[in-house]
C-alpha atoms as a PDB file:
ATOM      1  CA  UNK A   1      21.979 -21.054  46.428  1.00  0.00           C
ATOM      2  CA  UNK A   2      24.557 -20.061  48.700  1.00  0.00           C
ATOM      3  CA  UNK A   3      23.669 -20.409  52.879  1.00  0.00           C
ATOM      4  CA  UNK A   4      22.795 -16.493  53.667  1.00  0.00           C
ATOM      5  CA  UNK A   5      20.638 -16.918  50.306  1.00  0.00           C
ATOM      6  CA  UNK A   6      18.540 -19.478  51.892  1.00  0.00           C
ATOM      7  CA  UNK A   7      18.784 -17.248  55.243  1.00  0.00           C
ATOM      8  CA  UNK A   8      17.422 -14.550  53.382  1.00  0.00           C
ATOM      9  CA  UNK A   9      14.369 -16.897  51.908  1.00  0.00           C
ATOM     10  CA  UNK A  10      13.504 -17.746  55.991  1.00  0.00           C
ATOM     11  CA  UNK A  11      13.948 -14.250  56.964  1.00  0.00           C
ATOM     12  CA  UNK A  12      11.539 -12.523  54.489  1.00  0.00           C
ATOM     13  CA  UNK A  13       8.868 -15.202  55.765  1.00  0.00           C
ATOM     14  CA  UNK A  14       9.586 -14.035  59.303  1.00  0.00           C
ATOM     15  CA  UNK A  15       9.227 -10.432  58.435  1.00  0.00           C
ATOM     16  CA  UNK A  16       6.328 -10.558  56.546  1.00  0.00           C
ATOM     17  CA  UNK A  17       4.528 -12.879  58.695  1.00  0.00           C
ATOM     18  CA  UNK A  18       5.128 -10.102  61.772  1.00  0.00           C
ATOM     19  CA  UNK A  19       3.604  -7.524  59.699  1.00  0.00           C
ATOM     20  CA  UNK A  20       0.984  -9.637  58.894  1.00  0.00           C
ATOM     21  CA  UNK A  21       0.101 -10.085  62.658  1.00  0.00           C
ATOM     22  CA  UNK A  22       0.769  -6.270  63.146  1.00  0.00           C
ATOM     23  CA  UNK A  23      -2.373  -6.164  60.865  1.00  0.00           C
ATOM     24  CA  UNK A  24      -3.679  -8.769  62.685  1.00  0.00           C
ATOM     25  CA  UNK A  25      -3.556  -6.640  66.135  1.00  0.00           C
ATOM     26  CA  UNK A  26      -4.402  -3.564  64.349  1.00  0.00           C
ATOM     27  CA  UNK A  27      -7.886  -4.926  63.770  1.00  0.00           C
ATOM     28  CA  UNK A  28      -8.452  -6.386  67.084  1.00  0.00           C
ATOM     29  CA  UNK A  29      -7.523  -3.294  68.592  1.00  0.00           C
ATOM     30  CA  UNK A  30     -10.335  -1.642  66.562  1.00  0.00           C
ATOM     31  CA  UNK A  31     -13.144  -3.974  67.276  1.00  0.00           C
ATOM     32  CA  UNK A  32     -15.038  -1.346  68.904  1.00  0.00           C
ATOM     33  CA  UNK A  33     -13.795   1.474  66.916  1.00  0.00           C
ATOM     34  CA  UNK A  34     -17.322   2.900  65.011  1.00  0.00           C
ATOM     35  CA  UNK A  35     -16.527   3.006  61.525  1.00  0.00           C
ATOM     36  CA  UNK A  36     -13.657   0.555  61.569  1.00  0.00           C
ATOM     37  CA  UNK A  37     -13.288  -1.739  58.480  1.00  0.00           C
ATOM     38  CA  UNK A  38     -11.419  -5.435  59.135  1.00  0.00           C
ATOM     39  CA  UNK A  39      -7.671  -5.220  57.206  1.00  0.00           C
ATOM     40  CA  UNK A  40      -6.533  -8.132  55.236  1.00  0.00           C
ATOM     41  CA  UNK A  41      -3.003  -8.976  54.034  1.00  0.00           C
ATOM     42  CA  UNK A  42      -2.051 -10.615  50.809  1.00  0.00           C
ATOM     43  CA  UNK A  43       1.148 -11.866  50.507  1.00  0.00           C
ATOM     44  CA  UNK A  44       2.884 -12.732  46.882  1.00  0.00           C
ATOM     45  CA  UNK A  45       6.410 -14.248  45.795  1.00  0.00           C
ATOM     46  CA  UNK A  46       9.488 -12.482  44.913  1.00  0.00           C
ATOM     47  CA  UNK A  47      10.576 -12.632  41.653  1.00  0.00           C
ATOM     48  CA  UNK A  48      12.582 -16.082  40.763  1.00  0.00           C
ATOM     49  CA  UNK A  49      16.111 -16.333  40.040  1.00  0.00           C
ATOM     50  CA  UNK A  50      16.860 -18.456  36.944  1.00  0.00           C
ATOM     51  CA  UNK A  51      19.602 -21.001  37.337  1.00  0.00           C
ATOM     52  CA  UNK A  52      19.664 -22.422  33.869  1.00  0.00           C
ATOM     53  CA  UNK A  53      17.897 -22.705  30.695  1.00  0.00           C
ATOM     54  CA  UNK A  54      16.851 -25.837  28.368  1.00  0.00           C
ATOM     55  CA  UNK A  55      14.461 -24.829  25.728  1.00  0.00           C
ATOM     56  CA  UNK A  56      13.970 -28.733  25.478  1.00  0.00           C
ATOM     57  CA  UNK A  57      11.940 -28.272  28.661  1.00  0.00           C
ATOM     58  CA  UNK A  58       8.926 -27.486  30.006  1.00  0.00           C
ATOM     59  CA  UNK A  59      10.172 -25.538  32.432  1.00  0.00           C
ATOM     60  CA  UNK A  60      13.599 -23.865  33.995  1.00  0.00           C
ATOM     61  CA  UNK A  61      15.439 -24.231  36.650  1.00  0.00           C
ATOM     62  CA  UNK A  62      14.389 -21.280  38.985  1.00  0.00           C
ATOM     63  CA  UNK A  63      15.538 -20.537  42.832  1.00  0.00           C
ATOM     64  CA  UNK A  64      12.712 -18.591  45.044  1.00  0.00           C
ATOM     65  CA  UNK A  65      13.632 -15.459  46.805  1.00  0.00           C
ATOM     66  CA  UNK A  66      10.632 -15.759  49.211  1.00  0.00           C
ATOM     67  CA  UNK A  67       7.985 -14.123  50.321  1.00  0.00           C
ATOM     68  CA  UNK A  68       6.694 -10.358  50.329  1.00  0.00           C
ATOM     69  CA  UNK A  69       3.935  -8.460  52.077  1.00  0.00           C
ATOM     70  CA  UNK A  70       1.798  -7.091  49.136  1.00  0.00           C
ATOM     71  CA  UNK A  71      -0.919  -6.093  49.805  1.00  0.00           C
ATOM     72  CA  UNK A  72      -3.388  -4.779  53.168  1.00  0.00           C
ATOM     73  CA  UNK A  73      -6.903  -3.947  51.822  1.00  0.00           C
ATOM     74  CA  UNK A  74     -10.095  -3.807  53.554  1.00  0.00           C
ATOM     75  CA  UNK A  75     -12.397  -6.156  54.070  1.00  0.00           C
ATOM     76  CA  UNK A  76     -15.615  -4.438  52.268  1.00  0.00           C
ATOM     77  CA  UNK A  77     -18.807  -5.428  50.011  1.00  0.00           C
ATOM     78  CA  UNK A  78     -19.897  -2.573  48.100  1.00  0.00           C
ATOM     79  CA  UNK A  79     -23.207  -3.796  47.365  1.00  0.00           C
ATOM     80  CA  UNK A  80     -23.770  -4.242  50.991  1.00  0.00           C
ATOM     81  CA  UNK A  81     -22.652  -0.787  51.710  1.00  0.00           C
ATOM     82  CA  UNK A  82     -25.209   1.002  48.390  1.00  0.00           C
ATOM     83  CA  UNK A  83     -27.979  -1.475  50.098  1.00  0.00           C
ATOM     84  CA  UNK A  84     -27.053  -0.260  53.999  1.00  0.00           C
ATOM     85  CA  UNK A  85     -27.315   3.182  53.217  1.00  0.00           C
ATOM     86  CA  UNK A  86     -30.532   2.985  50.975  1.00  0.00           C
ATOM     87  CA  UNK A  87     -32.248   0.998  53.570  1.00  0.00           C
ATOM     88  CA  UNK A  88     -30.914   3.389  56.703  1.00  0.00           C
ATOM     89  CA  UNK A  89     -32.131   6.386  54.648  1.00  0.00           C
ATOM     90  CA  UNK A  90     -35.379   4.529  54.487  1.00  0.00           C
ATOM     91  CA  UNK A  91     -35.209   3.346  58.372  1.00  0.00           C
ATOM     92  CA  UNK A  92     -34.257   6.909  59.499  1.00  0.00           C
ATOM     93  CA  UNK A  93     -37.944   8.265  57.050  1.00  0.00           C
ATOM     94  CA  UNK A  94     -40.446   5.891  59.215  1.00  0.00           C
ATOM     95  CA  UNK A  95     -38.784   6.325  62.023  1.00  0.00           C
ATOM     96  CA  UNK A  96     -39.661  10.573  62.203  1.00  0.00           C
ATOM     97  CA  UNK A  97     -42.653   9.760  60.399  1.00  0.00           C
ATOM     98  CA  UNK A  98     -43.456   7.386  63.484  1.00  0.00           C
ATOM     99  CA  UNK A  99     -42.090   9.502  66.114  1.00  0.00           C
ATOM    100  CA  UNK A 100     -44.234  12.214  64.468  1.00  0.00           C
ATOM    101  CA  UNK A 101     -46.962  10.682  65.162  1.00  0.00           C
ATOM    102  CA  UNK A 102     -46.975   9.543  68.529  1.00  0.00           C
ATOM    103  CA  UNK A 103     -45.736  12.988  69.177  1.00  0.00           C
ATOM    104  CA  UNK A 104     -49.541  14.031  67.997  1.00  0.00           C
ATOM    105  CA  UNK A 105     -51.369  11.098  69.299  1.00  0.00           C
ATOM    106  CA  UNK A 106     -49.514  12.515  72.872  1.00  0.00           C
ATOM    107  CA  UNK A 107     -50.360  16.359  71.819  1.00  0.00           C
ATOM    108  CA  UNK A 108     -53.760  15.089  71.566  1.00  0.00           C
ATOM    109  CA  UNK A 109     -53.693  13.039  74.494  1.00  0.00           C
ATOM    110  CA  UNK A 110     -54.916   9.618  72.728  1.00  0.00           C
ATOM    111  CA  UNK A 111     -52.982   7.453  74.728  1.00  0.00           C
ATOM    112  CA  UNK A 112     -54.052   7.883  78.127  1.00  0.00           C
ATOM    113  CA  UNK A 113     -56.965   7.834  77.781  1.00  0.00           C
ATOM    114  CA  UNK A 114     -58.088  11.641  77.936  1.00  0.00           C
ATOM    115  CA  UNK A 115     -58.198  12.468  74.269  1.00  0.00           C
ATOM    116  CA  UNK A 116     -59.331  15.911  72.511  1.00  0.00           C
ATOM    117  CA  UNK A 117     -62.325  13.871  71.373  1.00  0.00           C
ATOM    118  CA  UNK A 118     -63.604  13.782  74.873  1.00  0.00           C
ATOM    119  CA  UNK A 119     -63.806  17.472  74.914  1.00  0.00           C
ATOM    120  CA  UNK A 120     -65.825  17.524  71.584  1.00  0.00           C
ATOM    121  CA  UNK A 121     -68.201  14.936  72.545  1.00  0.00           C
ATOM    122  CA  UNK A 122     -68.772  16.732  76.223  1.00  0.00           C
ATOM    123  CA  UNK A 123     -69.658  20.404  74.330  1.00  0.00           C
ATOM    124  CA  UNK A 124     -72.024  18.029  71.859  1.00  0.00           C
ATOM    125  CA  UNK A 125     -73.839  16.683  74.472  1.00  0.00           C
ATOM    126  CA  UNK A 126     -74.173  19.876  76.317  1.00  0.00           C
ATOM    127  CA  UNK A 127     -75.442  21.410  73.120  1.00  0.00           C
ATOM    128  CA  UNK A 128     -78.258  18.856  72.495  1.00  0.00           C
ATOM    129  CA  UNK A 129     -79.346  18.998  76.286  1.00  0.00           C
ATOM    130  CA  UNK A 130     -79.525  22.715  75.286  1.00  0.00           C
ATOM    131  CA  UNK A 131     -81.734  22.540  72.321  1.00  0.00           C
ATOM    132  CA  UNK A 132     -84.105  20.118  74.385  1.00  0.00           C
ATOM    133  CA  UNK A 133     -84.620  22.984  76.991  1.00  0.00           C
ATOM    134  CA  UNK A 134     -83.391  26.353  75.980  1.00  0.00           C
ATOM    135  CA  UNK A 135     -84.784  28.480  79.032  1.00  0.00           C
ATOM    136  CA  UNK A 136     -83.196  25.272  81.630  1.00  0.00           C
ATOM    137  CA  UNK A 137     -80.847  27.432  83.081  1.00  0.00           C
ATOM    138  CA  UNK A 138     -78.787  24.077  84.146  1.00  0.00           C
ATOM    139  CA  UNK A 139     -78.194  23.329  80.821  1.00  0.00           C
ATOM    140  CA  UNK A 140     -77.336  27.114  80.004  1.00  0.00           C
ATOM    141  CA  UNK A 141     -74.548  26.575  82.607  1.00  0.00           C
ATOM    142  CA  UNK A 142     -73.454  23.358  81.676  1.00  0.00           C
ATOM    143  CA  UNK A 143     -72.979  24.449  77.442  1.00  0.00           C
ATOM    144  CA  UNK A 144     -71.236  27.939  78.748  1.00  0.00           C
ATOM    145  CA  UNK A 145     -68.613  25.474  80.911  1.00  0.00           C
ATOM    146  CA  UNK A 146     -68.143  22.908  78.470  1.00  0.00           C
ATOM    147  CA  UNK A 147     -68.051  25.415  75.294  1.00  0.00           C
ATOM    148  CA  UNK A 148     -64.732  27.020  78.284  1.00  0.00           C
ATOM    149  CA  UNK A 149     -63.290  23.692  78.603  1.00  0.00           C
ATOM    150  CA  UNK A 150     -63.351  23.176  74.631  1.00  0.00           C
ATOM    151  CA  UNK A 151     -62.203  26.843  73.661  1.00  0.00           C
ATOM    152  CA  UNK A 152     -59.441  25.905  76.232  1.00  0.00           C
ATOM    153  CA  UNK A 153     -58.153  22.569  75.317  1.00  0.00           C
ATOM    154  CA  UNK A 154     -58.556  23.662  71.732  1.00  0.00           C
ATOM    155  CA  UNK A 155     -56.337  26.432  72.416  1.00  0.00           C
ATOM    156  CA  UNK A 156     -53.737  24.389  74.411  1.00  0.00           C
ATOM    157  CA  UNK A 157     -53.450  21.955  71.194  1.00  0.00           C
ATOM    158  CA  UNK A 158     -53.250  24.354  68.996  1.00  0.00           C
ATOM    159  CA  UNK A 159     -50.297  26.082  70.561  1.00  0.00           C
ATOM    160  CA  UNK A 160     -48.814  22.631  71.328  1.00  0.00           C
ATOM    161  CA  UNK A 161     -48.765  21.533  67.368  1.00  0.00           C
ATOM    162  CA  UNK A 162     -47.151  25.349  66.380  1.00  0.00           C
ATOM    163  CA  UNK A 163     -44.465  24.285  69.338  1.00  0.00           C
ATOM    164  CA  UNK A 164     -43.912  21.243  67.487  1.00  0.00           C
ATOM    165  CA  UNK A 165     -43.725  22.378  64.039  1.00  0.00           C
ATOM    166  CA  UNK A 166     -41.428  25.261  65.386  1.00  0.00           C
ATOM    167  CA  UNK A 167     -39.148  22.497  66.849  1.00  0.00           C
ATOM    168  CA  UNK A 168     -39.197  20.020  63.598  1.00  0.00           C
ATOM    169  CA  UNK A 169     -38.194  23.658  61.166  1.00  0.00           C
ATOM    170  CA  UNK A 170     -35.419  23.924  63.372  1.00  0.00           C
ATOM    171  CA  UNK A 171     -34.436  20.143  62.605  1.00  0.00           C
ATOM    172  CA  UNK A 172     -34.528  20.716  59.148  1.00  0.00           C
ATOM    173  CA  UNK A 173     -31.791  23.911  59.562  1.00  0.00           C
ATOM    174  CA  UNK A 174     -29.504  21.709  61.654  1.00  0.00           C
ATOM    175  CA  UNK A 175     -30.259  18.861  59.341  1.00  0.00           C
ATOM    176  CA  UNK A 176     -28.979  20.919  56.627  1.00  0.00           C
ATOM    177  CA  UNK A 177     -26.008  22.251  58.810  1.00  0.00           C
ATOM    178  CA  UNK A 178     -25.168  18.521  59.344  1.00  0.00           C
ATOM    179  CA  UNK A 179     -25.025  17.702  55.506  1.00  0.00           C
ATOM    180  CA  UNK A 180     -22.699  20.396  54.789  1.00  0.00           C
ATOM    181  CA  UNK A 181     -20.500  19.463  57.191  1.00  0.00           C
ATOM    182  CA  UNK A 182     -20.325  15.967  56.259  1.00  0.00           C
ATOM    183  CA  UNK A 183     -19.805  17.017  52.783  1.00  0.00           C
ATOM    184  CA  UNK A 184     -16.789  19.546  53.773  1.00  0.00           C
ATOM    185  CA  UNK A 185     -15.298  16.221  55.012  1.00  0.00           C
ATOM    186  CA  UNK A 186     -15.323  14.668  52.532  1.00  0.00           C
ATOM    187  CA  UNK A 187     -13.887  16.723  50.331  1.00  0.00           C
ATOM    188  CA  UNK A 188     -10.690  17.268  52.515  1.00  0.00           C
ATOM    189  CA  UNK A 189     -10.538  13.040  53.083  1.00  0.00           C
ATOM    190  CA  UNK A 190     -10.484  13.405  49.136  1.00  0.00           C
ATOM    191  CA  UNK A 191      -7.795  14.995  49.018  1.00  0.00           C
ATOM    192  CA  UNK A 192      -5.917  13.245  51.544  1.00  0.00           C
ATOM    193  CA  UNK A 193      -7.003   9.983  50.232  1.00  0.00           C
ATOM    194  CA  UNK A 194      -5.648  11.004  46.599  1.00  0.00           C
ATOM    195  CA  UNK A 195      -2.333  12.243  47.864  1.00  0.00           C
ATOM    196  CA  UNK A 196      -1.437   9.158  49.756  1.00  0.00           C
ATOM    197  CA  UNK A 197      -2.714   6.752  46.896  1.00  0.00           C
ATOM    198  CA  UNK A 198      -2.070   8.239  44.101  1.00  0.00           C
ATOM    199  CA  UNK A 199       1.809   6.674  43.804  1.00  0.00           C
ATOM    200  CA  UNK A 200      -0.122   2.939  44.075  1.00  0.00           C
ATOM    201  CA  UNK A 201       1.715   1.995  46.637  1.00  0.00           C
ATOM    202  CA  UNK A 202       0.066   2.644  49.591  1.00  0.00           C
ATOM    203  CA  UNK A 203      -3.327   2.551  50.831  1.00  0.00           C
ATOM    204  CA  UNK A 204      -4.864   5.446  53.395  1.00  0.00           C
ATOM    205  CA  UNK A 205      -7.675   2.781  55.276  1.00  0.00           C
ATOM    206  CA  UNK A 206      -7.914   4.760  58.359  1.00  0.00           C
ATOM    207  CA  UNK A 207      -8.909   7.292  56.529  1.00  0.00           C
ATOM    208  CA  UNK A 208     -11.116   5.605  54.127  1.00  0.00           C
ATOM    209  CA  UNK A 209     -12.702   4.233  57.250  1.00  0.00           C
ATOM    210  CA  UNK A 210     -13.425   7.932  58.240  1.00  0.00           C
ATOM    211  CA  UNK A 211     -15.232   8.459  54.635  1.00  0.00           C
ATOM    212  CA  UNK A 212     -17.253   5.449  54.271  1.00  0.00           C
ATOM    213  CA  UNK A 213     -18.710   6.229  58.349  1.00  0.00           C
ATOM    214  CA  UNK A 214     -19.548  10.043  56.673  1.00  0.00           C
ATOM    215  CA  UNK A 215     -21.397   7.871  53.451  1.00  0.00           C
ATOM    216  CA  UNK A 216     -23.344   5.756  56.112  1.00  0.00           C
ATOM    217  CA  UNK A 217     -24.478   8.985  57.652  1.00  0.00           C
ATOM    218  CA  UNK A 218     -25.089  11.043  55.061  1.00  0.00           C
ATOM    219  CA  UNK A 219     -27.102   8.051  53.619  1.00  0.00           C
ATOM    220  CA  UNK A 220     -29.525   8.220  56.582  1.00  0.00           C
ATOM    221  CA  UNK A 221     -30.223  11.888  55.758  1.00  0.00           C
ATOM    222  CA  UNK A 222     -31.162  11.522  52.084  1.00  0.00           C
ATOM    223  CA  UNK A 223     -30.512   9.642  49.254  1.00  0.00           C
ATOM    224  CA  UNK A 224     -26.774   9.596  47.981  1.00  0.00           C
ATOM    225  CA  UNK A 225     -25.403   8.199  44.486  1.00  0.00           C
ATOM    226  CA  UNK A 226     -21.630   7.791  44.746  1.00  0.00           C
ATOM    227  CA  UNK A 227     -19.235   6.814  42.914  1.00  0.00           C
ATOM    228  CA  UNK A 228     -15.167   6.582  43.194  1.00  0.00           C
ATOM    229  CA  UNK A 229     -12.802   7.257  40.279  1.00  0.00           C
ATOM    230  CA  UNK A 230      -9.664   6.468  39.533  1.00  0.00           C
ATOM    231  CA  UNK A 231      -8.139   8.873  41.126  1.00  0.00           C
ATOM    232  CA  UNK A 232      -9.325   7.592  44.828  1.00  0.00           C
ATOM    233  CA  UNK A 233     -12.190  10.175  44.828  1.00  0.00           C
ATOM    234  CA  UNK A 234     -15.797   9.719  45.516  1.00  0.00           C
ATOM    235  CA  UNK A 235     -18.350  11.885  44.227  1.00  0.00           C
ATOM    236  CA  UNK A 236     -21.427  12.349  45.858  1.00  0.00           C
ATOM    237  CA  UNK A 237     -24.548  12.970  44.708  1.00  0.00           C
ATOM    238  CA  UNK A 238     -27.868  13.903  47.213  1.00  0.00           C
ATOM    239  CA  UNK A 239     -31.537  13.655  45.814  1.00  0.00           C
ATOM    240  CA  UNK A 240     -29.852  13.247  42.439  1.00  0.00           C
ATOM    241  CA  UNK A 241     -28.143  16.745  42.284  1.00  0.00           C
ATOM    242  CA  UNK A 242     -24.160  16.688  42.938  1.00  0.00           C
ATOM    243  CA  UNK A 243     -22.668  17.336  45.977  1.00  0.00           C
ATOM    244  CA  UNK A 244     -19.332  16.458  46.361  1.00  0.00           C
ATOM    245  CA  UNK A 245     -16.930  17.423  43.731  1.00  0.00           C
ATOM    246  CA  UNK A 246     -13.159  16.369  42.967  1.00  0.00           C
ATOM    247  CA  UNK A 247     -12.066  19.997  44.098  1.00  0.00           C
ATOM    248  CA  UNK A 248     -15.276  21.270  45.570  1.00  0.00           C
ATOM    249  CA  UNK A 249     -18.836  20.977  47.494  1.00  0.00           C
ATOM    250  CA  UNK A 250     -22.447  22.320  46.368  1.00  0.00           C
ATOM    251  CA  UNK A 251     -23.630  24.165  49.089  1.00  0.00           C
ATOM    252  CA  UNK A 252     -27.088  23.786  50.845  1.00  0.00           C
ATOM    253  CA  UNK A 253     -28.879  26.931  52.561  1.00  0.00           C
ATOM    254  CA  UNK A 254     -32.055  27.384  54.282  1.00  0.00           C
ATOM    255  CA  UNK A 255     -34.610  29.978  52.966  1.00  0.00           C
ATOM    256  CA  UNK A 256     -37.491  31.497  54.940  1.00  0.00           C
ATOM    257  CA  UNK A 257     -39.506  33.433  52.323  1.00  0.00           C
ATOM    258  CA  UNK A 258     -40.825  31.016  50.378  1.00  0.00           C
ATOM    259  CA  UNK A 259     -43.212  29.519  52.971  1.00  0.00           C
ATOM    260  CA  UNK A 260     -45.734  31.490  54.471  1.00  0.00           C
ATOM    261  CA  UNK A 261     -45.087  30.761  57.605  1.00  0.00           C
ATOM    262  CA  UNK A 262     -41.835  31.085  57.111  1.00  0.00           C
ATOM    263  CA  UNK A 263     -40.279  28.107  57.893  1.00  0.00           C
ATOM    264  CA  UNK A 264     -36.869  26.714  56.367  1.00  0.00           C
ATOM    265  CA  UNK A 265     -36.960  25.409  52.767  1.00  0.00           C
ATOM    266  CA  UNK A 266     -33.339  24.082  51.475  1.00  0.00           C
ATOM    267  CA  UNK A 267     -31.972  24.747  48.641  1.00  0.00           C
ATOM    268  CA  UNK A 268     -28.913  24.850  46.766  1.00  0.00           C
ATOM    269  CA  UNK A 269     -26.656  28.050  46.477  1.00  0.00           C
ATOM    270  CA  UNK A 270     -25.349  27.038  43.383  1.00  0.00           C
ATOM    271  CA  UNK A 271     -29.023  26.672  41.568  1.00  0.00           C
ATOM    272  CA  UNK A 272     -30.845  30.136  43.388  1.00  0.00           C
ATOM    273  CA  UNK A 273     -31.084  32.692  41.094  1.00  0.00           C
ATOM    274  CA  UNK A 274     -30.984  36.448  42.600  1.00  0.00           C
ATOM    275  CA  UNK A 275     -33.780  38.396  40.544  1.00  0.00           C
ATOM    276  CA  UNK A 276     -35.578  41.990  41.091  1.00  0.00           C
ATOM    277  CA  UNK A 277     -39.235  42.688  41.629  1.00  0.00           C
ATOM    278  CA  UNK A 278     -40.712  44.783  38.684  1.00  0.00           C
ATOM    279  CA  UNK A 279     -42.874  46.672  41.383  1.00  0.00           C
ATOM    280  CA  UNK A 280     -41.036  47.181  44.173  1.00  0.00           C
ATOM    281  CA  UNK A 281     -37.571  47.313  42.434  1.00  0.00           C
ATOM    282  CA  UNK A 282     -36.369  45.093  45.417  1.00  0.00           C
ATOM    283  CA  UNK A 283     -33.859  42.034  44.768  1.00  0.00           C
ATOM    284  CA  UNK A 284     -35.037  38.557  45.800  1.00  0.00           C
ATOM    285  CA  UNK A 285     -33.817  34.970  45.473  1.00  0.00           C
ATOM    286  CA  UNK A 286     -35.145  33.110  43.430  1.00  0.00           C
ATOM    287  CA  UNK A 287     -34.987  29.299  44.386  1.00  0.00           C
ATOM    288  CA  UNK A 288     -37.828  27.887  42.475  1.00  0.00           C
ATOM    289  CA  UNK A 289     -35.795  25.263  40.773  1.00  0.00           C
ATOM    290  CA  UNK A 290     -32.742  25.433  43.417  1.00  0.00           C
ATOM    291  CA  UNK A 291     -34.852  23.151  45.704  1.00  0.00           C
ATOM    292  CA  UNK A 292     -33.371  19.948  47.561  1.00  0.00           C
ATOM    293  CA  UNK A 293     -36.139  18.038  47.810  1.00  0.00           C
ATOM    294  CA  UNK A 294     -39.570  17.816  45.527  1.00  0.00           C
ATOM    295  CA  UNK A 295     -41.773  17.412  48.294  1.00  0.00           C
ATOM    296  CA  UNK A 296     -45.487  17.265  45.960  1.00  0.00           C
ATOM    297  CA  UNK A 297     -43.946  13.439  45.041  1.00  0.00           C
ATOM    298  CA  UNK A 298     -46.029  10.934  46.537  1.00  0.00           C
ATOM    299  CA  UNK A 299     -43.896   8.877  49.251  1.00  0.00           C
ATOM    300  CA  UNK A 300     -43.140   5.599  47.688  1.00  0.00           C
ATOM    301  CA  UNK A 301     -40.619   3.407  47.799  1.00  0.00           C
ATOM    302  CA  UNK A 302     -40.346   2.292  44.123  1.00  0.00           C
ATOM    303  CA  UNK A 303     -39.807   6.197  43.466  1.00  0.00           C
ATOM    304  CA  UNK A 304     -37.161   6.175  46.452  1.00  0.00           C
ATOM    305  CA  UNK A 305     -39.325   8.973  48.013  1.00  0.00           C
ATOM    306  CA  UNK A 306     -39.193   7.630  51.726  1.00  0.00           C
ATOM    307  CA  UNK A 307     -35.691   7.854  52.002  1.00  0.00           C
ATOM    308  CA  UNK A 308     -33.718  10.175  54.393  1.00  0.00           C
ATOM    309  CA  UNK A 309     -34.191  12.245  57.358  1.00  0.00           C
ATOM    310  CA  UNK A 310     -34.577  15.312  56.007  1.00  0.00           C
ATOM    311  CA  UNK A 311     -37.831  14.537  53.544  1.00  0.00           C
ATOM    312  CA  UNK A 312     -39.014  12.853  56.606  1.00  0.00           C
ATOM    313  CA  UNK A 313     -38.795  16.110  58.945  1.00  0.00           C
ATOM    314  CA  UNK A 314     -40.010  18.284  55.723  1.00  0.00           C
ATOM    315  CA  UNK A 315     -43.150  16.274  55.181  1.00  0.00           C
ATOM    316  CA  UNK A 316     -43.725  16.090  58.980  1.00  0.00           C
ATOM    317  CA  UNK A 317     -43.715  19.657  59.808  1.00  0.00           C
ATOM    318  CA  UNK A 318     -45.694  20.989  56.539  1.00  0.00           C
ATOM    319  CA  UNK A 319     -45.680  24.174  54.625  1.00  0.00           C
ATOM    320  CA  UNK A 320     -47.839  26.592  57.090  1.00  0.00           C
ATOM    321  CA  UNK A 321     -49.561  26.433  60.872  1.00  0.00           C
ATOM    322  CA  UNK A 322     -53.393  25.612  60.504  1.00  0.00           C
ATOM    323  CA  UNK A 323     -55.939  28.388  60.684  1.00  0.00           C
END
C-alpha cells in the first residue's frame, strides 16, 4: 500500500471514533431527557483490497481499508418494554381503585375518627331510649335532634359521593381525550419514522424515543397490543380492538345516553351504529357493541381486567347515583 493509503486507514479510525463520541455526548446530554433511549455505535470494516491470489492457499493476500461507522441503534429490550407497560397499566388500576377509596373512607369521615357510623348509632340509641319511655318528653327531644343530625349528615354524604362521581365521569372524558391524542401522534411519528427509514440507511431515534414515551403512556391507560412491521410502523391495538393504523386512527367518543344518569360511556366511532326508533321515528346511536371496555368482566389479573386507567375510573364511578 502506498503512504496516503495507510493515511487513509488512520484517518477513517479517527473519524469514526469522533462520531462515535458524538454519540457518546449525545446520550449524556440526554440523561435527564424523559423518554430518552441510550444510543450505541457499531462499527464494521471496509471492504478488503486483494493483492494477489494462490488458489494453493488458504487464504489471499488482502490490504484493509479501515474502519466505518455502521451502525447507531438504541439500546432497548422489548420484552422489558411489553412487561413495563402491562404492569404500569396494572399499577395505574390499584392505584384509582385505592385513591377511590380513601376518597370514601374521607367522604365518610372514617379516618378521623368521626365516621357516618357515629351518626347511625347516636339516632339508634335515641330510638331505643324512645321505645323505653314514649311520653319522656327528654327522649322525644333527644330522637327529634338526633333523627336532624342523621337526615343532615346523610344528606351531606350523599351530595359529597354525587360530587365525586361527577368529578371521576369527567376523568373518564379527558381520559378518552388523552388517548386520542396520543394515538394522533402516533400516527404522524409513523409516518415520519417510515419516511426517514424506509431507504435503510438511517435511523429516526429521537423520534422513536418520542413513540415508545406515547406506548408507555398509553399503556398506563389501558391495555395495548403492538406490533411494528416492516415498514417501521407500529400498530396499536387498545382492549383488543385496533387503534392505530398504517394510514389512520379508530376514534374514541364519549356517549351520555346510555347510562341513566348520564354519565360518559366510550366507545368507538367506527363500531356505533346510527339506527331509528320505530315509535318515535327519532335517530339514535347505537353503541351496544361499539363499547371500549366490557365492564360486567370480573377484575382479574389472569383475564388482564385490572389493567389501565380508564377501567379503573369506569368501575370506580359506576353506572348511576344511589337512590
Amino acid at each position: 500500500m502506498s503512504l496516503f493509503a495507510n493515511l487513509y486507514v488512520g484517518n477513517s479510525g479517527l473519524t469514526t471514533s469522533q462520531n462515535a463520541l458524538n454519540t457518546t455526548a449525545h446520550n449524556m446530554a440526554n440523561v435527564g431527557t424523559p423518554g430518552y433511549t441510550r444510543q450505541q455505535v457499531t462499527q464494521a470494516t471496509r471492504e478488503y483490497t486483494t493483492q494477489s491470489k494462490d488458489y494453493r492457499d488458504s487464504q489471499w493476500a488482502q490490504t484493509g481499508l479501515g474502519v466505518f461507522y455502521n451502525n447507531c441503534k438504541q439500546v432497548r429490550s422489548v420484552f422489558l418494554d411489553q412487561s413495563f407497560r402491562l404492569e404500569s397499566g396494572r399499577s395505574s388500576f390499584y392505584e384509582i381503585s385505592y385513591h377511590s377509596l380513601t376518597q370514601v373512607e374521607d367522604i365518610l369521615q372514617e379516618l378521623n375518627g368521626t365516621e357516618f357510623k357515629t351518626s347511625i348509632d347516636n339516632l339508634w340509641i335515641a330510638a331505643q331510649e324512645l321505645s323505653k319511655d314514649p311520653s319522656s318528653a327528654t327522649n322525644q327531644a333527644a330522637f327529634v335532634n338526633r333523627s336532624g343530625e342523621f337526615i343532615e349528615r346523610s344528606r351531606t354524604v350523599y351530595d359529597s359521593f354525587k360530587n365525586y362521581q361527577t368529578e371521576l365521569n369527567d376523568g373518564v372524558f379527558d381520559i378518552v381525550q388523552q388517548i386520542n391524542r396520543y394515538g394522533d401522534e402516533l400516527l404522524k411519528l409513523n409516518k415520519e419514522i417510515c419516511q426517514i427509514e424506509v431507504g435503510g440507511r438511517e435511523h429516526a431515534n429521537d423520534l422513536r424515543d418520542r413513540r415508545n414515551q406515547i406506548l408507555d403512556e398509553l399503556g398506563k391507560l389501558g391495555e395495548i397490543d403492538y406490533k411494528e412491521d416492516t415498514f417501521h410502523v407500529v400498530h396499536v391495538s387498545f382492549a383488543g380492538t385496533p387503534f392505530v393504523m398504517s394510514d389512520h386512527v379508530n376514534h374514541m367518543a364519549c356517549d351520555t345516553e346510555d347510562s341513566p344518569a348520564g354519565f360518559n360511556t366510550p366507545y368507538w366511532e367506527f363500531a356505533a351504529v346510527e339506527r331509528t326508533n320505530p315509535v318515535t321515528n327519532l335517530r339514535y346511536l347505537d353503541i351496544s357493541n361499539a363499547k371500549v371496555l366490557n365492564l360486567d368482566l370480573p377484575v382479574s389479573s389472569k383475564m388482564n381486567t385490572d389493567v389501565g386507567k380508564l377501567r379503573s375510573t369506569l368501575l370506580a364511578r359506576g353506572d348511576h347515583h344511589a337512590t
